[in-house]
N, C-alpha and C. Protein backbone atom coordinates (compact mmCIF):
# COMPACT_ATOMS: atom_id res chain seq x y z
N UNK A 1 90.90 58.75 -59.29
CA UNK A 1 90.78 60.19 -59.17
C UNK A 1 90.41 60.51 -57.73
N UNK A 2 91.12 60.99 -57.13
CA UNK A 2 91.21 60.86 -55.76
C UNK A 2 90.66 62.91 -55.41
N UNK A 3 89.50 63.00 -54.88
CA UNK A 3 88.60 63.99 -55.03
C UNK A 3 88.43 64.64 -53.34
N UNK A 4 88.20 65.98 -53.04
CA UNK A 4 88.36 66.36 -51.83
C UNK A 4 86.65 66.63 -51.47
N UNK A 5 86.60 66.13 -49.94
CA UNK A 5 85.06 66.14 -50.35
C UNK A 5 84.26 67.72 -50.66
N UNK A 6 85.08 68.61 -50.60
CA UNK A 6 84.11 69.86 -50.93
C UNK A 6 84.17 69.94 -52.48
N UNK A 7 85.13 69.12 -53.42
CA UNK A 7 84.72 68.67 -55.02
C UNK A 7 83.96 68.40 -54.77
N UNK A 8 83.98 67.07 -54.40
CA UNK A 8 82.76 65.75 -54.39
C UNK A 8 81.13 66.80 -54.44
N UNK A 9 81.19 67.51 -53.56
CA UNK A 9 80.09 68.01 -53.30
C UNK A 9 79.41 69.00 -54.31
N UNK A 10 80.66 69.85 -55.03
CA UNK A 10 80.52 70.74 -56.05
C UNK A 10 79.78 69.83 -56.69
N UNK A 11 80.35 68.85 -57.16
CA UNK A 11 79.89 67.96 -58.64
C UNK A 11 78.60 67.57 -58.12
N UNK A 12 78.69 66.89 -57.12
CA UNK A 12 77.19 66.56 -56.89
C UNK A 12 76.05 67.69 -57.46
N UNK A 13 76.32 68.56 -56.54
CA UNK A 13 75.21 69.65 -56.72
C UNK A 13 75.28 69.96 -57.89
N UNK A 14 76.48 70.57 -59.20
CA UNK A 14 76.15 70.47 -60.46
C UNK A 14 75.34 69.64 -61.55
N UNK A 15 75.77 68.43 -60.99
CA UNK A 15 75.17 66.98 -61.58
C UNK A 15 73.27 67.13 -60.95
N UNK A 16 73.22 68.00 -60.15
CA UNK A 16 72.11 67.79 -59.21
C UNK A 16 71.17 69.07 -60.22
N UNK A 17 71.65 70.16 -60.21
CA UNK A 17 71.37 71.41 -61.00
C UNK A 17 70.65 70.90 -62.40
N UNK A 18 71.21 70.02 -63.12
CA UNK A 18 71.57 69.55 -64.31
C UNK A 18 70.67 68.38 -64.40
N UNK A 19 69.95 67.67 -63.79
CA UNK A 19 68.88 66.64 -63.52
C UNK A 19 67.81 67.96 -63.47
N UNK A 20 67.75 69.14 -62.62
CA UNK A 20 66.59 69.55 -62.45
C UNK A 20 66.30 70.64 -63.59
N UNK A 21 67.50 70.83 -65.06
CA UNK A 21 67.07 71.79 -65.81
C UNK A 21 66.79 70.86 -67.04
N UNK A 22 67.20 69.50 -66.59
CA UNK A 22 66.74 68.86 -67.90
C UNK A 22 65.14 68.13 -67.68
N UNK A 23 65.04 68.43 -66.31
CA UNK A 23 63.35 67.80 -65.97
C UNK A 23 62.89 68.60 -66.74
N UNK A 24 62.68 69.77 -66.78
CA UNK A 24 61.99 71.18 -67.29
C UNK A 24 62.18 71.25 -68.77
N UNK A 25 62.80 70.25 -69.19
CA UNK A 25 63.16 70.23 -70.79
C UNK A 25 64.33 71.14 -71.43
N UNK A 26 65.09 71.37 -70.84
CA UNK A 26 66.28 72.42 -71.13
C UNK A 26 67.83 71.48 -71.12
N UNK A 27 68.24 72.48 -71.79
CA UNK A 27 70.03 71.71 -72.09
C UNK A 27 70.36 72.75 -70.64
N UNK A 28 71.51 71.82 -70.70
CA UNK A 28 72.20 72.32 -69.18
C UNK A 28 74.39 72.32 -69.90
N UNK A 29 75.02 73.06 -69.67
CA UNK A 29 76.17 73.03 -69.70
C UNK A 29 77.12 72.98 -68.49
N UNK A 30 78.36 71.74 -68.22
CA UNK A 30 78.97 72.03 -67.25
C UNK A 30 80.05 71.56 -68.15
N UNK A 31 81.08 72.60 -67.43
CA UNK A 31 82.28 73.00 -67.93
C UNK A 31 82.65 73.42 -69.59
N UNK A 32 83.16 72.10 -70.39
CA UNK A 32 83.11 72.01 -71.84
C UNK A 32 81.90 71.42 -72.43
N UNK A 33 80.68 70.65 -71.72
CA UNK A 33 79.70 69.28 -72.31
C UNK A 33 78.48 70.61 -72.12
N UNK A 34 77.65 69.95 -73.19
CA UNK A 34 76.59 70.59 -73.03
C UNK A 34 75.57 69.14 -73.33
N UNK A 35 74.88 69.42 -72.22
CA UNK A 35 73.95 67.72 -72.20
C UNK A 35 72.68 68.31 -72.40
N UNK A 36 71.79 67.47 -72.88
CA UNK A 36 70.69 68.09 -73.27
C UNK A 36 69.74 66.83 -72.89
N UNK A 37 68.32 66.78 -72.81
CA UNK A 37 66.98 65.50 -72.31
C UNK A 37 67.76 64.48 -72.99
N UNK A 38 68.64 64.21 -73.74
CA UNK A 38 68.94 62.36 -74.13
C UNK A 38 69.95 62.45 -73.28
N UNK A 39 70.51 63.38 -72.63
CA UNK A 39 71.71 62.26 -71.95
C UNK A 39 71.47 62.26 -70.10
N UNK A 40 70.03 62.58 -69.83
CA UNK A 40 69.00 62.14 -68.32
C UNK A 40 69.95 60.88 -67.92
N UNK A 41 70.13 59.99 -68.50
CA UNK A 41 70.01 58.67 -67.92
C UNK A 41 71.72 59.11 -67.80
N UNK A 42 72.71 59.49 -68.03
CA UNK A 42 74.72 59.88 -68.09
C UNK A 42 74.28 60.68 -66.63
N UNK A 43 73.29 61.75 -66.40
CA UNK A 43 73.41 62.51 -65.97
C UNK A 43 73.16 61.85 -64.59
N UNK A 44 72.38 60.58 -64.47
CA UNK A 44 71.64 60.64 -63.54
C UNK A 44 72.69 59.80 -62.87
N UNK A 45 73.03 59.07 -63.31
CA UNK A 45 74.32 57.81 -63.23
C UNK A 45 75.60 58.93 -62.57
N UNK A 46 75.53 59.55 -62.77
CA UNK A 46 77.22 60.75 -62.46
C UNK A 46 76.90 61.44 -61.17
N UNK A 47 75.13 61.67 -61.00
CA UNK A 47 74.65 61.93 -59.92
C UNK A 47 74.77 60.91 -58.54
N UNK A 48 74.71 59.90 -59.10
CA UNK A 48 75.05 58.75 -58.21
C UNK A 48 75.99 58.47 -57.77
N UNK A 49 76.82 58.49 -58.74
CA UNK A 49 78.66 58.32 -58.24
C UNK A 49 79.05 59.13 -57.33
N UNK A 50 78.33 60.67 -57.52
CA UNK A 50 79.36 61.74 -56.93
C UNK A 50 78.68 61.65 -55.06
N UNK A 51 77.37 61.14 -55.55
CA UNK A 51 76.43 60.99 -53.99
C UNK A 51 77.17 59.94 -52.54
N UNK A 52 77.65 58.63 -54.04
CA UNK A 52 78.20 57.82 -53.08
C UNK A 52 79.41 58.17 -52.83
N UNK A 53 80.48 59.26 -53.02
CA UNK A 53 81.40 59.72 -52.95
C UNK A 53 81.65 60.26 -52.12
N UNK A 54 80.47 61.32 -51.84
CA UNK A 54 80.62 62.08 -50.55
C UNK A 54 79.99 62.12 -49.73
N UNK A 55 79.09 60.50 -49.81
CA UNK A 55 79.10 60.03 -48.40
C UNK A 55 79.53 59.03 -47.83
N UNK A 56 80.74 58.37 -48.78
CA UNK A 56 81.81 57.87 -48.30
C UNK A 56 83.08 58.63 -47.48
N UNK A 57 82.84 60.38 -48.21
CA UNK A 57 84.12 61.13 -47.48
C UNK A 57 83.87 61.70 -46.13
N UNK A 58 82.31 62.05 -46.03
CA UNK A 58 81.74 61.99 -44.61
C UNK A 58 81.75 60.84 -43.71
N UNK A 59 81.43 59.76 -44.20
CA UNK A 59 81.77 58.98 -42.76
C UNK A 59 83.28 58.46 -42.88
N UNK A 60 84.12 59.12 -43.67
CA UNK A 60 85.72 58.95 -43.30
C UNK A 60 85.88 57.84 -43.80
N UNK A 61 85.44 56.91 -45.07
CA UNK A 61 86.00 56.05 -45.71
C UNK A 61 86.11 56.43 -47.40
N UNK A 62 87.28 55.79 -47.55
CA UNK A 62 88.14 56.10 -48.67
C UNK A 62 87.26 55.62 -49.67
N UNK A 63 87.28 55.94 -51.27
CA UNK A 63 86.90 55.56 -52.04
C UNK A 63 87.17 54.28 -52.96
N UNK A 64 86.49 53.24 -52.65
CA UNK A 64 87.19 52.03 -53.16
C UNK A 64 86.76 50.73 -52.43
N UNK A 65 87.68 49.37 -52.47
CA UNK A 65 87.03 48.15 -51.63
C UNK A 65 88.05 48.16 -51.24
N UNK A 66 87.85 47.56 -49.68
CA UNK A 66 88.65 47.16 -48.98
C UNK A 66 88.98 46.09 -48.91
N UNK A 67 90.29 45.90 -48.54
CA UNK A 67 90.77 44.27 -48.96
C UNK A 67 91.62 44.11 -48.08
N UNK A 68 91.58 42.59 -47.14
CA UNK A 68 92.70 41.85 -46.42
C UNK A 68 93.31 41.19 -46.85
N UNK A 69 94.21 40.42 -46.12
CA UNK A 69 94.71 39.29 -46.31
C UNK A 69 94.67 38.22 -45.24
N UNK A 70 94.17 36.72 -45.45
CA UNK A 70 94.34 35.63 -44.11
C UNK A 70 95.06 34.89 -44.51
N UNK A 71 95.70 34.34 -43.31
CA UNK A 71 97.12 33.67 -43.80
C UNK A 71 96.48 32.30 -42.53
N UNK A 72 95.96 31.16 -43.75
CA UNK A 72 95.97 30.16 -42.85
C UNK A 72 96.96 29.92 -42.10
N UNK A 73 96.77 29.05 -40.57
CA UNK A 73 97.98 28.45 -39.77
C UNK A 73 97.54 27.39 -39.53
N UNK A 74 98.78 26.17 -40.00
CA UNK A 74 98.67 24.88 -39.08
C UNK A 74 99.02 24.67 -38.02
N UNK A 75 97.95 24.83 -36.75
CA UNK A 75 98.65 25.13 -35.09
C UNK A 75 98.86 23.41 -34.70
């Protein structure tokens, strides 16, 4: 899911909103889900993802691992 970082950022801060109405003991709704104090630990985890997301899109690296290839040589 390939995300633009001003998403990235939406979600964050929703996911962020949504940690601080369930501290207070309240259900929180985003979009169709309505999460309520048991699902803290989904919420907090989604908070994380979206964090390392967009500050992977700020320092200009893509989302994912990077991978080479070495091609031994017999000189």
């Amino acid at each position: 899911m390939a995300l633009s970082l001003d998403e990235a950022q939406q979600l964050r801060a929703d996911y962020y909103a949504a940690l601080r109405a369930i501290s207070t003991g309240k259900s929180y709704t985003i979009g169709t889900r309505t999460l309520t104090r048991a699902d803290e630990k989904f919420i907090a985890e989604k908070f994380a993802e979206y964090d390392r997301i967009v500050t992977a899109l700020e320092c200009g690296r893509s989302d994912g691992i990077s991978a080479f290839r070495i091609m031994p040589r017999d000189l």
